[in-house]
C-alpha atoms as a PDB file:
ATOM      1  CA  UNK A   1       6.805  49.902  63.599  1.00  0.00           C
ATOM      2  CA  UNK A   2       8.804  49.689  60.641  1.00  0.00           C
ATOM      3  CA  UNK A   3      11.982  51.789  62.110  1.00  0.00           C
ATOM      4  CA  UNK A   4      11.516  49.810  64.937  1.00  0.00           C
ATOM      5  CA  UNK A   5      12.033  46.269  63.085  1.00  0.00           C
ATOM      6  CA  UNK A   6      15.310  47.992  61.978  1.00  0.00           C
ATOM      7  CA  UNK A   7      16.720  49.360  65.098  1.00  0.00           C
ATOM      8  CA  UNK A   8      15.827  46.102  66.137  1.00  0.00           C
ATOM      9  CA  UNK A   9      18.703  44.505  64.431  1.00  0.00           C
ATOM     10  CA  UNK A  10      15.906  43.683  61.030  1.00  0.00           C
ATOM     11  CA  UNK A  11      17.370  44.535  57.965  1.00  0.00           C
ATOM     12  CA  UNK A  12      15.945  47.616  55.732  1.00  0.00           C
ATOM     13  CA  UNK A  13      15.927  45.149  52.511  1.00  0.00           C
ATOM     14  CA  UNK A  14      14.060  42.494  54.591  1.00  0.00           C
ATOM     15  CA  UNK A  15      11.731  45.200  56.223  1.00  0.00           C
ATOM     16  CA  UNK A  16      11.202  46.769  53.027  1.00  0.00           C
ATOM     17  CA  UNK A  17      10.242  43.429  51.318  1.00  0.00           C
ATOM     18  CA  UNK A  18       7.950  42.149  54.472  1.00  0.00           C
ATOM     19  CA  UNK A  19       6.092  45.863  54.765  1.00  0.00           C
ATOM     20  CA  UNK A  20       6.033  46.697  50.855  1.00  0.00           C
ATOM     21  CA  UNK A  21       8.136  49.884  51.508  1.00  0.00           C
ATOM     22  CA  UNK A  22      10.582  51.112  49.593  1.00  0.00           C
ATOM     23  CA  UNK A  23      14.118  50.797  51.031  1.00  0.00           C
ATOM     24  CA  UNK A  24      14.811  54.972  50.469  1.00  0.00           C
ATOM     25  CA  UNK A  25      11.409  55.495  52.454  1.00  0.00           C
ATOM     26  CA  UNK A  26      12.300  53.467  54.966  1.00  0.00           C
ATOM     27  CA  UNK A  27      15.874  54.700  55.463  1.00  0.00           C
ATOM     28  CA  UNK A  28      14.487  58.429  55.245  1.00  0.00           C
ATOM     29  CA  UNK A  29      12.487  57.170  58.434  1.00  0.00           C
ATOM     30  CA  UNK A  30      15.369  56.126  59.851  1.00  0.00           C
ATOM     31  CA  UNK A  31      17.514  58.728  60.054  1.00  0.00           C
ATOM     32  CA  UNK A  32      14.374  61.282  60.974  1.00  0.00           C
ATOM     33  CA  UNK A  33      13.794  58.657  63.801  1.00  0.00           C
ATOM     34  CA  UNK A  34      17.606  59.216  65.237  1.00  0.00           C
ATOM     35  CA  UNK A  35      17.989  63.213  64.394  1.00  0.00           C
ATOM     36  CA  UNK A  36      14.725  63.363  66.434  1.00  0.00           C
ATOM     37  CA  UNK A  37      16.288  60.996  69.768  1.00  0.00           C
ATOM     38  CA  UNK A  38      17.545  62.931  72.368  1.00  0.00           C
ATOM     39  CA  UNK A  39      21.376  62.273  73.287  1.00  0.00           C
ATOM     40  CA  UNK A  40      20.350  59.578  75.521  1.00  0.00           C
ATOM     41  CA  UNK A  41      18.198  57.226  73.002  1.00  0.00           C
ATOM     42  CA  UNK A  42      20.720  57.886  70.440  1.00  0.00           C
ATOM     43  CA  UNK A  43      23.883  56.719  72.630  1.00  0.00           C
ATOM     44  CA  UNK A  44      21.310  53.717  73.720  1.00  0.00           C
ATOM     45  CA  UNK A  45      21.034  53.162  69.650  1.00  0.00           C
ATOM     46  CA  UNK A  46      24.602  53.476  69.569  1.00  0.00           C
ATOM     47  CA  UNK A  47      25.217  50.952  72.447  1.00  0.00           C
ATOM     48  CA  UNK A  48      22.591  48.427  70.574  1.00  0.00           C
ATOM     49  CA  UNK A  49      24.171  48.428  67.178  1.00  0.00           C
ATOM     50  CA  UNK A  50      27.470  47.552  69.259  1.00  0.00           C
ATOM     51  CA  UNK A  51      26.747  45.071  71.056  1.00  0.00           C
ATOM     52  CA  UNK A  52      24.821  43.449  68.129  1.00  0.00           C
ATOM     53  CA  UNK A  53      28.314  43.568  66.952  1.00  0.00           C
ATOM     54  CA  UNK A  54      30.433  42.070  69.522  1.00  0.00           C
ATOM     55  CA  UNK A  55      27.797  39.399  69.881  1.00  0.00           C
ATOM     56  CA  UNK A  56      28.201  38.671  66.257  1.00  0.00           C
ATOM     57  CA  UNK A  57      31.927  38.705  67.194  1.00  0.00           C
ATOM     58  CA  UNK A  58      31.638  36.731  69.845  1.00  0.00           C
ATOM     59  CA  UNK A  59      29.454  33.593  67.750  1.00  0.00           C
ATOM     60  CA  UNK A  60      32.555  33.697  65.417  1.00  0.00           C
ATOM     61  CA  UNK A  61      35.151  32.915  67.952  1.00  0.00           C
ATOM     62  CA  UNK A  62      33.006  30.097  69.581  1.00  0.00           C
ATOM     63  CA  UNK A  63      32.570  28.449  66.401  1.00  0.00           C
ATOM     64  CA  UNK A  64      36.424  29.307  65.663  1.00  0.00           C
ATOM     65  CA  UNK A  65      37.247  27.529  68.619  1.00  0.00           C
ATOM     66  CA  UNK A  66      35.018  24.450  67.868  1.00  0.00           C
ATOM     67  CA  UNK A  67      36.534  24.117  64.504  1.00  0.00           C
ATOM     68  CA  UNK A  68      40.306  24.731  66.209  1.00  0.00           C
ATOM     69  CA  UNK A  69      39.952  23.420  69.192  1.00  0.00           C
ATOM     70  CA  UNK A  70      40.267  19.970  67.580  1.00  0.00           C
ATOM     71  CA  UNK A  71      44.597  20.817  67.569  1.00  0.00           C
ATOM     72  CA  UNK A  72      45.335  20.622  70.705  1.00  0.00           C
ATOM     73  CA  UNK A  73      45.643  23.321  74.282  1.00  0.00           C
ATOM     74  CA  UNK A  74      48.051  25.337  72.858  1.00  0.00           C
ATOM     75  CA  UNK A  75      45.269  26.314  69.750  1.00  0.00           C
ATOM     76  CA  UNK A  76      42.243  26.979  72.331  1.00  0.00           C
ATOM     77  CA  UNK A  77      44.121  28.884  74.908  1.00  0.00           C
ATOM     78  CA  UNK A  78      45.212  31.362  72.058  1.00  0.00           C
ATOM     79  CA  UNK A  79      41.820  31.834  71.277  1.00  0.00           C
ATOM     80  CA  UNK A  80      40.764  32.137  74.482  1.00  0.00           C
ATOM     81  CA  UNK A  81      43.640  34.624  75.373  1.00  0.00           C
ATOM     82  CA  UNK A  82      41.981  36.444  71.642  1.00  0.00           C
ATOM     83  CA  UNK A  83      38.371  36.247  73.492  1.00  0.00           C
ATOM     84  CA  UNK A  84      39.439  38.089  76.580  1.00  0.00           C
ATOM     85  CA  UNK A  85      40.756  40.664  74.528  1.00  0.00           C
ATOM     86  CA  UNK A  86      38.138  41.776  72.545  1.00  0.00           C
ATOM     87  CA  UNK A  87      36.181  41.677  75.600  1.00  0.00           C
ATOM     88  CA  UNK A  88      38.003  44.023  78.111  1.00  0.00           C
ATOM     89  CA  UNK A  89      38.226  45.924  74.632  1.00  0.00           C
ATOM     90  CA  UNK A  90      34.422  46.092  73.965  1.00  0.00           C
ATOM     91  CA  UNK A  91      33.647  46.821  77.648  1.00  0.00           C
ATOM     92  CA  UNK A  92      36.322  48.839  79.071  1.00  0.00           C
ATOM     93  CA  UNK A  93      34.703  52.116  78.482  1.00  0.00           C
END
C-alpha cells in the first residue's frame, strides 16, 4: 500500500509522515518493488512518472499563457507554437 501511494505520484516524505515509516524504509521498498517488475510494469512505471511530468508541464504553460496572454496574439500564438512542441516531443515515440 505504501509503494503504491508513491508510484502513485504521493511523495515518500508525505507517505512516510501519513504511515509513520521511515523515508529509507520506504524507499528500500521502492526500489525492491521495481527490481522485482517485469520489463513491462517497469516501462508502464516509466511511462507514469512521464506523463506525471508532461502534465505538470503542461499546467505551467496554461497558466503561462493566462498570465501572457494578456499582451496581445503575437504572445499566445508563441506559446501555443511552444505547446505543440513539447507535445509531438513527449508523444512522438
Amino acid at each position: 500500500m505504501a509503494v503504491k501511494k508513491i508510484l502513485d505520484g504521493q511523495s515518500v516524505a508525505s507517505v512516510s509522515r501519513e504511515l509513520g515509516v521511515a523515508e529509507g524504509v520506504l524507499h528500500t521498498w521502492k526500489k525492491a518493488r521495481f527490481e522485482s517488475s517485469s520489463d513491462v510494469e517497469k516501462e508502464n512505471l516509466e511511462l507514469k512518472k512521464r506523463l506525471k511530468e508532461v502534465e505538470m508541464e503542461r499546467d505551467i504553460l496554461k497558466k503561462a499563457a493566462l498570465i501572457f496572454g494578456r499582451g496581445g496574439s503575437r504572445d499566445t500564438s508563441l506559446l501555443k507554437r511552444k505547446v505543440r512542441i513539447i507535445r509531438s516531443s513527449c508523444c512522438a515515440g
